[in-house]
PDB file of N, CA and C in Angstrom:
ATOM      1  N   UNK A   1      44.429 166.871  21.345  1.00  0.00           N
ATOM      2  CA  UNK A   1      44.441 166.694  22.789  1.00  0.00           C
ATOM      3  C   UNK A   1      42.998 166.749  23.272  1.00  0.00           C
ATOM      4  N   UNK A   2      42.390 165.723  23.997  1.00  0.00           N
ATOM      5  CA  UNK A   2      41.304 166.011  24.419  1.00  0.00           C
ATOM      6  C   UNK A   2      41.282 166.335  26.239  1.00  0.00           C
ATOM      7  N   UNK A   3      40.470 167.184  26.153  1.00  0.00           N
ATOM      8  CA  UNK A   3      39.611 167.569  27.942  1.00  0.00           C
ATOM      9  C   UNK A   3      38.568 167.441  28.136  1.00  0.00           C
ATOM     10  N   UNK A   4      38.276 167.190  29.243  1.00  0.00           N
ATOM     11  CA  UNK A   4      36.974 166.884  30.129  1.00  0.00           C
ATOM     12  C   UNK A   4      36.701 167.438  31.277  1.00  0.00           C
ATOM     13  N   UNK A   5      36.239 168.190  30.840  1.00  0.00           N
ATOM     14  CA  UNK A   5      35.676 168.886  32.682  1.00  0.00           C
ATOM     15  C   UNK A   5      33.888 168.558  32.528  1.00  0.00           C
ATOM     16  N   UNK A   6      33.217 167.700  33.593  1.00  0.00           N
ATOM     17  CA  UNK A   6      31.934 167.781  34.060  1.00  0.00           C
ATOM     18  C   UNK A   6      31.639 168.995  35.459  1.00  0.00           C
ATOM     19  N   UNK A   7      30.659 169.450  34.843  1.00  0.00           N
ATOM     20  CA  UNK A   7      29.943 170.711  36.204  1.00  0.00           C
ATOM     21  C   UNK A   7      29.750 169.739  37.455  1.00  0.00           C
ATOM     22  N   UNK A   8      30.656 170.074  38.776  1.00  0.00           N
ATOM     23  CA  UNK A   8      30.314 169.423  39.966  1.00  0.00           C
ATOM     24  C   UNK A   8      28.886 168.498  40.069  1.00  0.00           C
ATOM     25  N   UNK A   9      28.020 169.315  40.215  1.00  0.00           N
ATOM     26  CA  UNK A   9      26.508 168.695  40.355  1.00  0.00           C
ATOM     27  C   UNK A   9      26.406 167.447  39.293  1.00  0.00           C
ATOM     28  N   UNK A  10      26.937 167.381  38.236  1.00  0.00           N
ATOM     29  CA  UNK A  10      26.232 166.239  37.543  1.00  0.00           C
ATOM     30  C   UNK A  10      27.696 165.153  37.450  1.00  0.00           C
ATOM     31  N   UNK A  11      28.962 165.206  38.526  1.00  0.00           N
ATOM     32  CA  UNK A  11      29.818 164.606  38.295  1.00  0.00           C
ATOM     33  C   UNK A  11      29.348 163.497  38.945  1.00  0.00           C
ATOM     34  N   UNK A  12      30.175 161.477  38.478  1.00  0.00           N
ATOM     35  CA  UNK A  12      29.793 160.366  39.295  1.00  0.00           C
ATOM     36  C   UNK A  12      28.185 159.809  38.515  1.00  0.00           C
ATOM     37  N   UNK A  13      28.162 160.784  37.340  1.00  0.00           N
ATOM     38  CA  UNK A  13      26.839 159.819  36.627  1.00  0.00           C
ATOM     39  C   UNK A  13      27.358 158.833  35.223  1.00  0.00           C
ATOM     40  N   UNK A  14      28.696 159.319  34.952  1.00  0.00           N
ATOM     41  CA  UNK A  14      29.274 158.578  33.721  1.00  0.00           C
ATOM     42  C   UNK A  14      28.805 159.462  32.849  1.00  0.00           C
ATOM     43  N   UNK A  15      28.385 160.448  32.990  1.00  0.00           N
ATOM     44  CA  UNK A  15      28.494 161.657  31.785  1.00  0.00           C
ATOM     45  C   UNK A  15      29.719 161.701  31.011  1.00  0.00           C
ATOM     46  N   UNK A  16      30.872 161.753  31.436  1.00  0.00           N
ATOM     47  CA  UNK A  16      32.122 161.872  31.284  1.00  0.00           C
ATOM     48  C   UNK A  16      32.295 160.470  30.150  1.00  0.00           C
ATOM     49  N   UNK A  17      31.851 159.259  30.143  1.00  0.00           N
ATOM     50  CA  UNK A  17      31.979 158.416  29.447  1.00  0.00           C
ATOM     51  C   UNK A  17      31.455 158.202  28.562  1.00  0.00           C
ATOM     52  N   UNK A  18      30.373 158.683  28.047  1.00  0.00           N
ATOM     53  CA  UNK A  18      29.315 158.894  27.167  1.00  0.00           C
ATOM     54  C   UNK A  18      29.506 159.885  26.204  1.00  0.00           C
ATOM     55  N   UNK A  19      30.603 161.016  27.086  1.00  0.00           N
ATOM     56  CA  UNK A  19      31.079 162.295  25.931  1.00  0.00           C
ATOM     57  C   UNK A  19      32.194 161.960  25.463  1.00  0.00           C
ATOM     58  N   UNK A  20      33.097 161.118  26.557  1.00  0.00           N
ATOM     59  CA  UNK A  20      34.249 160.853  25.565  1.00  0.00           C
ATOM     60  C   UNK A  20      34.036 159.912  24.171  1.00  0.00           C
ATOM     61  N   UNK A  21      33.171 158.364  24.939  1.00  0.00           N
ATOM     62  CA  UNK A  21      33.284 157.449  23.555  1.00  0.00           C
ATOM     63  C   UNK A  21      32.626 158.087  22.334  1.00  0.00           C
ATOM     64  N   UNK A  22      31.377 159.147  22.307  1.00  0.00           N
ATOM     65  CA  UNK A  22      31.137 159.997  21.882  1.00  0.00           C
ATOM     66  C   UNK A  22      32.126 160.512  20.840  1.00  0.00           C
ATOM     67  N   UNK A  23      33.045 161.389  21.356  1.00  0.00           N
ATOM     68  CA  UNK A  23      34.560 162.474  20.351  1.00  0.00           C
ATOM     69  C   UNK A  23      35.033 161.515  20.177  1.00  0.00           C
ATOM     70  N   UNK A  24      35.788 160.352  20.497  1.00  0.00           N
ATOM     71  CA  UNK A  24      36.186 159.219  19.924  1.00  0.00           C
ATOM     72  C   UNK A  24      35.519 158.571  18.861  1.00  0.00           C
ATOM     73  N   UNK A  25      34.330 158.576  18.599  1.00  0.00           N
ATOM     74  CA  UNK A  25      33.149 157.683  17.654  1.00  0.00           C
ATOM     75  C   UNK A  25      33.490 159.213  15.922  1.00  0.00           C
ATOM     76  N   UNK A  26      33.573 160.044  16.842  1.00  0.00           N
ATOM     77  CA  UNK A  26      33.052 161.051  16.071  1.00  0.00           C
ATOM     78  C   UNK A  26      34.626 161.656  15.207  1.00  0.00           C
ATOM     79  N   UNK A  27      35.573 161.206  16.192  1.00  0.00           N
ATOM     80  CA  UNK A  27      36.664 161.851  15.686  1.00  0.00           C
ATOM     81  C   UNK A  27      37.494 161.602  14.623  1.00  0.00           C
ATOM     82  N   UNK A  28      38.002 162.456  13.388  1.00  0.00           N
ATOM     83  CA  UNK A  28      38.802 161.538  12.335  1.00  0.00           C
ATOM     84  C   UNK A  28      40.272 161.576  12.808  1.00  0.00           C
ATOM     85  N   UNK A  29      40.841 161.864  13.975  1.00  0.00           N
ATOM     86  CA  UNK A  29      41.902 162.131  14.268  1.00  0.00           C
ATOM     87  C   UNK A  29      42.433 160.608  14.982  1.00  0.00           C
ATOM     88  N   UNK A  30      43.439 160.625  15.015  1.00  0.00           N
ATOM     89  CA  UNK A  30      44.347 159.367  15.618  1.00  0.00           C
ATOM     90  C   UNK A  30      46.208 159.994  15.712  1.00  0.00           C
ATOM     91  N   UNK A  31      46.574 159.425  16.571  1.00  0.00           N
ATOM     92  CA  UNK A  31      45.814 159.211  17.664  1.00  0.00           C
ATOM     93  C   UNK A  31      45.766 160.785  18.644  1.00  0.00           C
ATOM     94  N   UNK A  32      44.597 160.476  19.972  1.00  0.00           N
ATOM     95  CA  UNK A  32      43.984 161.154  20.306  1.00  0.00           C
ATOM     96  C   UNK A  32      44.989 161.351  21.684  1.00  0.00           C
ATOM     97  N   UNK A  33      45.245 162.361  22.642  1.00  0.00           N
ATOM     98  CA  UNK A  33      46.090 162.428  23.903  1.00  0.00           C
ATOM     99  C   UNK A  33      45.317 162.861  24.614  1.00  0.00           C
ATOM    100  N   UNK A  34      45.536 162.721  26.058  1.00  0.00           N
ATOM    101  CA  UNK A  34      45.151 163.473  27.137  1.00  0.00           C
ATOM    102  C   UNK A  34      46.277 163.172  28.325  1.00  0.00           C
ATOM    103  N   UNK A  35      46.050 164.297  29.122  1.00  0.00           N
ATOM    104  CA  UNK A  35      47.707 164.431  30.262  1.00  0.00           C
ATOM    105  C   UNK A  35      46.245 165.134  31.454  1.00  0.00           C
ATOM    106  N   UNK A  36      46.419 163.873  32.142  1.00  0.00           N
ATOM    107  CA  UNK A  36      45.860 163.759  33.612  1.00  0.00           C
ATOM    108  C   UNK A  36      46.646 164.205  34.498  1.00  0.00           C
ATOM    109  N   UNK A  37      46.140 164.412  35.494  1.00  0.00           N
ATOM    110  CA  UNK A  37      46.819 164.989  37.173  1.00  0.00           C
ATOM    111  C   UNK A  37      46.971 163.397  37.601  1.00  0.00           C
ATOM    112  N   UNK A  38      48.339 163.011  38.097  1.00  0.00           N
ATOM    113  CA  UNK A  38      48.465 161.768  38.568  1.00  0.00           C
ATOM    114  C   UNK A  38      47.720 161.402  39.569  1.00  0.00           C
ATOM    115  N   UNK A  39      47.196 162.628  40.359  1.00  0.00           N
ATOM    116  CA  UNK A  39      46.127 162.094  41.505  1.00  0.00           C
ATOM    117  C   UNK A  39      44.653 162.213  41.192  1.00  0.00           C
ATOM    118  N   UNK A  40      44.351 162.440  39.606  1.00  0.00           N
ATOM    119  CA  UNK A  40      43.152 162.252  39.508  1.00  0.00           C
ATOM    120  C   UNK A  40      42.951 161.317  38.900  1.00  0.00           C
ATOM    121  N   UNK A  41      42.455 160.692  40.075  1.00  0.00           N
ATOM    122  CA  UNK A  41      41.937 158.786  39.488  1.00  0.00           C
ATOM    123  C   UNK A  41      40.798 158.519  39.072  1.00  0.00           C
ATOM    124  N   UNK A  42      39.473 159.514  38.942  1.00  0.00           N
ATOM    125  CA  UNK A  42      38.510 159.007  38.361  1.00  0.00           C
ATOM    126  C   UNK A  42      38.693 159.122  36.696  1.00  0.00           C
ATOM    127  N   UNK A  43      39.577 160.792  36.274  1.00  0.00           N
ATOM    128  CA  UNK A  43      40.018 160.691  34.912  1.00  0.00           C
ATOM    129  C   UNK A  43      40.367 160.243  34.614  1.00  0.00           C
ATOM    130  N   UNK A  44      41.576 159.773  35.352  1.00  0.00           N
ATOM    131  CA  UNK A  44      42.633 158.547  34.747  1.00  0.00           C
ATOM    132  C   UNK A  44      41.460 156.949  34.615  1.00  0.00           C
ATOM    133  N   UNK A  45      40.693 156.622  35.363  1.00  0.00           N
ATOM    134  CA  UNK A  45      39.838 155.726  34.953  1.00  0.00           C
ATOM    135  C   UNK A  45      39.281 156.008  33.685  1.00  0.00           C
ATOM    136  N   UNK A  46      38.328 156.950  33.592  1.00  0.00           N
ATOM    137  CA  UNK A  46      37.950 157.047  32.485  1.00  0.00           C
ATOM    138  C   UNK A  46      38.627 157.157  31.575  1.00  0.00           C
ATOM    139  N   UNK A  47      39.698 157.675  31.206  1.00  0.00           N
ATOM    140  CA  UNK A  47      40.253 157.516  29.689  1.00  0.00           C
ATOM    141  C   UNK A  47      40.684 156.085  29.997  1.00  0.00           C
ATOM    142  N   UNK A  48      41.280 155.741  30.885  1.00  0.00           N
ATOM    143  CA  UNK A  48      41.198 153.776  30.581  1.00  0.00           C
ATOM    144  C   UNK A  48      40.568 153.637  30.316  1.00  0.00           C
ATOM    145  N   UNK A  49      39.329 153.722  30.572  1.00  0.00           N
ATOM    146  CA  UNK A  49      37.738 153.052  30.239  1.00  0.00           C
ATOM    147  C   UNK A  49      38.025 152.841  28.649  1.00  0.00           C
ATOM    148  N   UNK A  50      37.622 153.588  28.161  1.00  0.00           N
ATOM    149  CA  UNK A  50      37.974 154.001  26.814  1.00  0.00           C
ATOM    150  C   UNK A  50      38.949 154.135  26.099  1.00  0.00           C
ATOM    151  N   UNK A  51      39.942 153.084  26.672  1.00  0.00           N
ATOM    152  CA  UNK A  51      40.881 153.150  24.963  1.00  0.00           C
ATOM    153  C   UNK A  51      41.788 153.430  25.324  1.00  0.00           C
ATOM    154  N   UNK A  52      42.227 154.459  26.319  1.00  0.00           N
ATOM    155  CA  UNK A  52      43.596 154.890  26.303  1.00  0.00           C
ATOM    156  C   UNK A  52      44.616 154.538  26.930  1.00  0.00           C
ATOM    157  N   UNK A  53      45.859 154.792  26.638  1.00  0.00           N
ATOM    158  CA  UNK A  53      46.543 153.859  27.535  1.00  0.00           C
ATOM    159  C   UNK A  53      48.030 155.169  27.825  1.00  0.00           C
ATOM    160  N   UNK A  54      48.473 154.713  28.990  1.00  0.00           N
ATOM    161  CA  UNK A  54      49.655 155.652  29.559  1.00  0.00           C
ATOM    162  C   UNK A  54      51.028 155.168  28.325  1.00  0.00           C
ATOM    163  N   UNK A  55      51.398 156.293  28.643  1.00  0.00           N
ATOM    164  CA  UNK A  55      52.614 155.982  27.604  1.00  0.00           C
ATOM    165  C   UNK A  55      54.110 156.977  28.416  1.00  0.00           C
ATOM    166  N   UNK A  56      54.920 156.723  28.403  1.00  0.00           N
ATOM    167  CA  UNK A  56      55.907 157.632  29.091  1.00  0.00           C
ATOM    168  C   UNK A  56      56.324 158.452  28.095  1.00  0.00           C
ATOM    169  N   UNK A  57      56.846 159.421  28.600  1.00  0.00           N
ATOM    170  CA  UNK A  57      56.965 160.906  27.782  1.00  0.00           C
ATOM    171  C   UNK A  57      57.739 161.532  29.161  1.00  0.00           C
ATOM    172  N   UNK A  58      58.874 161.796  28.550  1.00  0.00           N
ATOM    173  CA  UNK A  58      59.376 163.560  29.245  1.00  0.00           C
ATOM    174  C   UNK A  58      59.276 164.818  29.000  1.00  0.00           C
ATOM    175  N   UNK A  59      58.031 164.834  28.250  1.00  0.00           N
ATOM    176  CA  UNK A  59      58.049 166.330  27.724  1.00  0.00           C
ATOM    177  C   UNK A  59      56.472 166.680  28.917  1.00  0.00           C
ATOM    178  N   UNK A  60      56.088 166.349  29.421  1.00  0.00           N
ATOM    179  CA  UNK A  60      54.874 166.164  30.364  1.00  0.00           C
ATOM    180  C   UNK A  60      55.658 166.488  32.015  1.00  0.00           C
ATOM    181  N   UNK A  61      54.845 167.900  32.187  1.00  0.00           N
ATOM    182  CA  UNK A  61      54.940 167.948  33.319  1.00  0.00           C
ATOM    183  C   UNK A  61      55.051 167.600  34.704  1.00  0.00           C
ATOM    184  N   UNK A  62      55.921 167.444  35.379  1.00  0.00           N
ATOM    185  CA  UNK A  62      56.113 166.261  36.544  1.00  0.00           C
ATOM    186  C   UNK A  62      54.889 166.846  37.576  1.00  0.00           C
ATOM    187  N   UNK A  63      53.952 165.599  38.168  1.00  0.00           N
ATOM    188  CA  UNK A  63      53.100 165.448  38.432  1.00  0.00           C
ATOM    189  C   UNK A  63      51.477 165.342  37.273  1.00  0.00           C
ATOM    190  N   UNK A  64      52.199 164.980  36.129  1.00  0.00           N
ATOM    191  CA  UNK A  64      50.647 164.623  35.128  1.00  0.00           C
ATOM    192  C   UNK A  64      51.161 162.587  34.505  1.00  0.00           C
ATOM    193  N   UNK A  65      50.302 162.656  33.918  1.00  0.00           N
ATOM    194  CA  UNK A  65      50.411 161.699  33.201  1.00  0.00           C
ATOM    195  C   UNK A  65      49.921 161.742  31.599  1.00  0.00           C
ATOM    196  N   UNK A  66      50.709 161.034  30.745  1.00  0.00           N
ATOM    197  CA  UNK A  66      49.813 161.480  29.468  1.00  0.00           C
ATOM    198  C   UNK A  66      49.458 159.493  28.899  1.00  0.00           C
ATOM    199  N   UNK A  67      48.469 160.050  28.473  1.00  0.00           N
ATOM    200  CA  UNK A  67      47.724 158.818  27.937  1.00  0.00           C
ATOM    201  C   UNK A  67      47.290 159.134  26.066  1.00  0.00           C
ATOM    202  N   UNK A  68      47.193 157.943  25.364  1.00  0.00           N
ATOM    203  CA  UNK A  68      47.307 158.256  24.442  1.00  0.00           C
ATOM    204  C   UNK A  68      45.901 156.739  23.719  1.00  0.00           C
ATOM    205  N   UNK A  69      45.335 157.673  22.937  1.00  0.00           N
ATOM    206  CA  UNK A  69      43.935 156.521  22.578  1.00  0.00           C
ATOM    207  C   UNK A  69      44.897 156.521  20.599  1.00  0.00           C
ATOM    208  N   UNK A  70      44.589 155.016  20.181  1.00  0.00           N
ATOM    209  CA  UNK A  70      44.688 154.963  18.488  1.00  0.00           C
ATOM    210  C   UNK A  70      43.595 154.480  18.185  1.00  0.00           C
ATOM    211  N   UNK A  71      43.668 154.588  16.598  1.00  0.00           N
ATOM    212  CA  UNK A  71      42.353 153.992  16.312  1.00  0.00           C
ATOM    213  C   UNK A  71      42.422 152.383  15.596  1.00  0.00           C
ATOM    214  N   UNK A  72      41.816 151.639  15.596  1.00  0.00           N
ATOM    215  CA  UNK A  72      41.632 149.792  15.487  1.00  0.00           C
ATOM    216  C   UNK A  72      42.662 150.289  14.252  1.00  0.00           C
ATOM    217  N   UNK A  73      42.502 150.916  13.204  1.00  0.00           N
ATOM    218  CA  UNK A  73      42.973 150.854  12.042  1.00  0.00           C
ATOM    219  C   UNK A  73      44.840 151.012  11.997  1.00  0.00           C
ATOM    220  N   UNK A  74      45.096 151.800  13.043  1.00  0.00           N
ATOM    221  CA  UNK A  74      46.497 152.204  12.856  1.00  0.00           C
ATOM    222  C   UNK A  74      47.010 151.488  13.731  1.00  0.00           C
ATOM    223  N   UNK A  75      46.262 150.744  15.031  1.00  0.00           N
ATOM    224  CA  UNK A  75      47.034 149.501  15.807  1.00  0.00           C
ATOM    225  C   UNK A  75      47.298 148.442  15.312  1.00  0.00           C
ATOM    226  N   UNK A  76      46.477 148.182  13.814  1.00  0.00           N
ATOM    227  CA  UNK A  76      47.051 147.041  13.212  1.00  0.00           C
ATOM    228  C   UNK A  76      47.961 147.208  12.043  1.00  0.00           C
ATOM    229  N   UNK A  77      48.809 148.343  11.845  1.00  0.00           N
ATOM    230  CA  UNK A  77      49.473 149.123  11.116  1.00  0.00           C
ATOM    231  C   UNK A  77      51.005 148.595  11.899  1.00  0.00           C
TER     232      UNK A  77
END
């Protein structure tokens, strides 16, 4: 499961995108999750940015969303 919290002051520079493709580049894991606040739309951008995509699930708390990144190798699996 990955998280992202940026310190207020340096949020809105794309820090956040640079650390994720980052743990993604770096990670041997597949696939990778994250469960957003449905009203947070800059996270939810960013893991779009990068790969991930919503997937439905009922085991996810009502009011989140979970998104789920694979890697090139197991999407063509």
């Amino acid at each position: 499961v990955v998280s992202i919290s940026i310190a207020p002051d340096f949020r809105g520079q794309h820090l956040g995108d640079a650390f994720l493709s980052e743990a993604i580049r770096l990670s041997k894991v597949s696939p990778l999750r994250a469960v957003v606040r449905h009203n947070n739309i800059p996270s939810l951008r960013l893991f779009e940015r990068n790969g991930f995509r919503r997937e439905n699930s009922s085991d996810i708390s009502e009011g989140f969303i979970s998104l789920v990144w694979r890697s090139t190798k197991e999407k063509s699996e």
